[in-house]
C-alpha atoms as a PDB file:
ATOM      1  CA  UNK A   1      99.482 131.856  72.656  1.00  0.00           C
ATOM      2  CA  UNK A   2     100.914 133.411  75.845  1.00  0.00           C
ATOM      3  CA  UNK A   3      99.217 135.465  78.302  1.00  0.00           C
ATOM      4  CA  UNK A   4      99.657 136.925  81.479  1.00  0.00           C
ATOM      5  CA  UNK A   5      98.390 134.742  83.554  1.00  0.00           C
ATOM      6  CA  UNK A   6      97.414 137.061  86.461  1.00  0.00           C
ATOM      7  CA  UNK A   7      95.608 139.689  83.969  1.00  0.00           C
ATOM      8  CA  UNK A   8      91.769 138.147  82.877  1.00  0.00           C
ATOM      9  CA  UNK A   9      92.352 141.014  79.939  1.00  0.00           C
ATOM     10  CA  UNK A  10      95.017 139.785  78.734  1.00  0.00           C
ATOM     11  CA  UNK A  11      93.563 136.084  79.019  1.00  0.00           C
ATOM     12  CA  UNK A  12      90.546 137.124  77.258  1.00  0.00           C
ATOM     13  CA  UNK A  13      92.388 139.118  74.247  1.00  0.00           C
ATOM     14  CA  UNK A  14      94.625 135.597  74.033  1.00  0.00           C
ATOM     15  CA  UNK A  15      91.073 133.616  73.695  1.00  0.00           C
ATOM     16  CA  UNK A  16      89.668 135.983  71.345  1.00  0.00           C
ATOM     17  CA  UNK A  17      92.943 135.952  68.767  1.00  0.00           C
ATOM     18  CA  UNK A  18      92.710 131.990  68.728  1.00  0.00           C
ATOM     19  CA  UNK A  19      88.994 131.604  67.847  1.00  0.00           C
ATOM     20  CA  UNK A  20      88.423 135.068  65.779  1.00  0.00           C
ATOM     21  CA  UNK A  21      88.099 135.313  62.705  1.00  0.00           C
ATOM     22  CA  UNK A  22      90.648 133.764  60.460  1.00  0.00           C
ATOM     23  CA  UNK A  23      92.184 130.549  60.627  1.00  0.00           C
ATOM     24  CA  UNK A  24      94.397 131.666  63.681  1.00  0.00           C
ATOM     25  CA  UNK A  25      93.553 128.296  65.152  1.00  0.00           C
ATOM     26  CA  UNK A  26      94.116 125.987  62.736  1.00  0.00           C
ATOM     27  CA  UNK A  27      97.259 126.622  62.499  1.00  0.00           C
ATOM     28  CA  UNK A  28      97.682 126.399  66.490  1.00  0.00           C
ATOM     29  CA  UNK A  29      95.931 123.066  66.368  1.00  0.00           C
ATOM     30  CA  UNK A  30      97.982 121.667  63.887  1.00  0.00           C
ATOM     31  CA  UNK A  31     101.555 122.991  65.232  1.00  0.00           C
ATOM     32  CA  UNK A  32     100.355 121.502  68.668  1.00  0.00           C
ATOM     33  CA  UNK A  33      99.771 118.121  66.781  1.00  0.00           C
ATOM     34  CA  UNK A  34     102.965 118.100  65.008  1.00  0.00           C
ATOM     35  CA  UNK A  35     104.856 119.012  68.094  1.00  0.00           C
ATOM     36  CA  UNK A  36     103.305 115.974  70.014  1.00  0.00           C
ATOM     37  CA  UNK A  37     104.229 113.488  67.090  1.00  0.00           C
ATOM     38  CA  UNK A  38     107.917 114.761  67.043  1.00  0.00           C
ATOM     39  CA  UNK A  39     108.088 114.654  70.246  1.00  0.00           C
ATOM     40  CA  UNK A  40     106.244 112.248  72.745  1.00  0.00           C
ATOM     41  CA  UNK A  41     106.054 108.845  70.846  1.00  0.00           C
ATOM     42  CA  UNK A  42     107.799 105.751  72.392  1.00  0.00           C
ATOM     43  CA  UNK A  43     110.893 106.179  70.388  1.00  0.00           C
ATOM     44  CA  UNK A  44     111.811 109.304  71.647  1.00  0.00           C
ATOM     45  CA  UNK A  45     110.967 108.205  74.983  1.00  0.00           C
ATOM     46  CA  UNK A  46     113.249 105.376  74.550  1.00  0.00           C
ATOM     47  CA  UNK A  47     115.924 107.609  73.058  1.00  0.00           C
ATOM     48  CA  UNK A  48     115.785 110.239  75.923  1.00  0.00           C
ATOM     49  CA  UNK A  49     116.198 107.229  77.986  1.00  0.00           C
ATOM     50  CA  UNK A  50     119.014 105.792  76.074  1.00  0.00           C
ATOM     51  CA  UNK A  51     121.026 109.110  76.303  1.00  0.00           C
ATOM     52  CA  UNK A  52     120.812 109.513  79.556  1.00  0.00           C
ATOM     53  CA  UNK A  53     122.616 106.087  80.314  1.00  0.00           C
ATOM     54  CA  UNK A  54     125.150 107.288  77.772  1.00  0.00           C
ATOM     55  CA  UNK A  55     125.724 110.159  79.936  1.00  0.00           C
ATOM     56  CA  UNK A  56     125.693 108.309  82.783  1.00  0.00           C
ATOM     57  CA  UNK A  57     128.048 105.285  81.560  1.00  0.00           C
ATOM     58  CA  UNK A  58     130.321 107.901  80.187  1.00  0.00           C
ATOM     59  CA  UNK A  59     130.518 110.200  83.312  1.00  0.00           C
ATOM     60  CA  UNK A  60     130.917 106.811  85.529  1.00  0.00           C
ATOM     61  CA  UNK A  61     128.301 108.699  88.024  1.00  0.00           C
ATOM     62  CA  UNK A  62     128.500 106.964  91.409  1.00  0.00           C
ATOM     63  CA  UNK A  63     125.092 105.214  91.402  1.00  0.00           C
ATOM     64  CA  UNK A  64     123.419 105.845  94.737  1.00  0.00           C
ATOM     65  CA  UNK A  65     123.373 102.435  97.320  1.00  0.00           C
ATOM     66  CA  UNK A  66     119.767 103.447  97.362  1.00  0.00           C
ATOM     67  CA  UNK A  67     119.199 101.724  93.988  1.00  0.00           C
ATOM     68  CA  UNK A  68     121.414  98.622  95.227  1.00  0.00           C
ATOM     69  CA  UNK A  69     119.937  98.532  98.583  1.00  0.00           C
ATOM     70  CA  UNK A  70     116.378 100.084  98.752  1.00  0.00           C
ATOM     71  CA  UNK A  71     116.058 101.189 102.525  1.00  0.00           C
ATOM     72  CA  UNK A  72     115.272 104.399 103.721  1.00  0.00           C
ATOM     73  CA  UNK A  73     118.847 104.785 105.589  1.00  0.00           C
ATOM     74  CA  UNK A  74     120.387 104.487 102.108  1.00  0.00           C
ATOM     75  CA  UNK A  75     117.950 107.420 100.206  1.00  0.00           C
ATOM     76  CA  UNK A  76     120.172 109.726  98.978  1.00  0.00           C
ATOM     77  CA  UNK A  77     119.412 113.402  99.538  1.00  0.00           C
ATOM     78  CA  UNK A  78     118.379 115.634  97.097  1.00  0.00           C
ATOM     79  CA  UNK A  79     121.277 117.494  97.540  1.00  0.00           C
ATOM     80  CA  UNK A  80     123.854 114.552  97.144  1.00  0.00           C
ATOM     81  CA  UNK A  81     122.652 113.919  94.279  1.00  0.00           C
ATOM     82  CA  UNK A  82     122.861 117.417  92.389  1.00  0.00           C
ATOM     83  CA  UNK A  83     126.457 117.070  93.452  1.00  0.00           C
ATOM     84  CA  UNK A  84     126.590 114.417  91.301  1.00  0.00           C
ATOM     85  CA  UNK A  85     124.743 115.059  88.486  1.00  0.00           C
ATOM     86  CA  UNK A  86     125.730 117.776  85.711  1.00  0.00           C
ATOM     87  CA  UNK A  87     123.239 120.635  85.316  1.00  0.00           C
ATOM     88  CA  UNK A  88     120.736 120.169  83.216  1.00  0.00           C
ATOM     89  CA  UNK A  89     121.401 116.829  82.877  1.00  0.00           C
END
């Protein structure tokens, strides 16, 4: 359900759809449910995980001396690193 956040009308209209009458939450609940087992379980943690090294391997991204060399000299900035990385990525 979305709802302007900054309007306590529209909040309250948003509230009043999900638990009025009808089954209007039900089907919120179980769409929320179905969404989470789809989506967060350690598989497709794993998986989101395991692409990203693809991405990385494949690109042959410079990796950082920070991750070789832990000391505060070697922390890359935020900006060196965007350089690096594709968007959205």
């Amino acid at each position: 359900m979305l709802v302007d956040p900054s309007d306590p009308q529209d909040i309250a209209a948003g509230l009043l759809r999900l638990v009025g009458p009808g089954n209007q939450w039900l089907q919120f609940e179980k769409a929320g449910r179905q969404r989470v087992l789809d989506r967060y379980t350690w598989e497709q943690t794993a998986a989101g995980y395991l692409r990203v090294l693809e991405q990385v391997l494949a690109a042959r991204l410079p990796i950082p001396a920070y991750f070789w060399d832990p000391k505060p000299e070697n922390e890359p900035s935020l900006g060196s690193l965007a350089s690096v990385w594709p968007s959205g990525g």
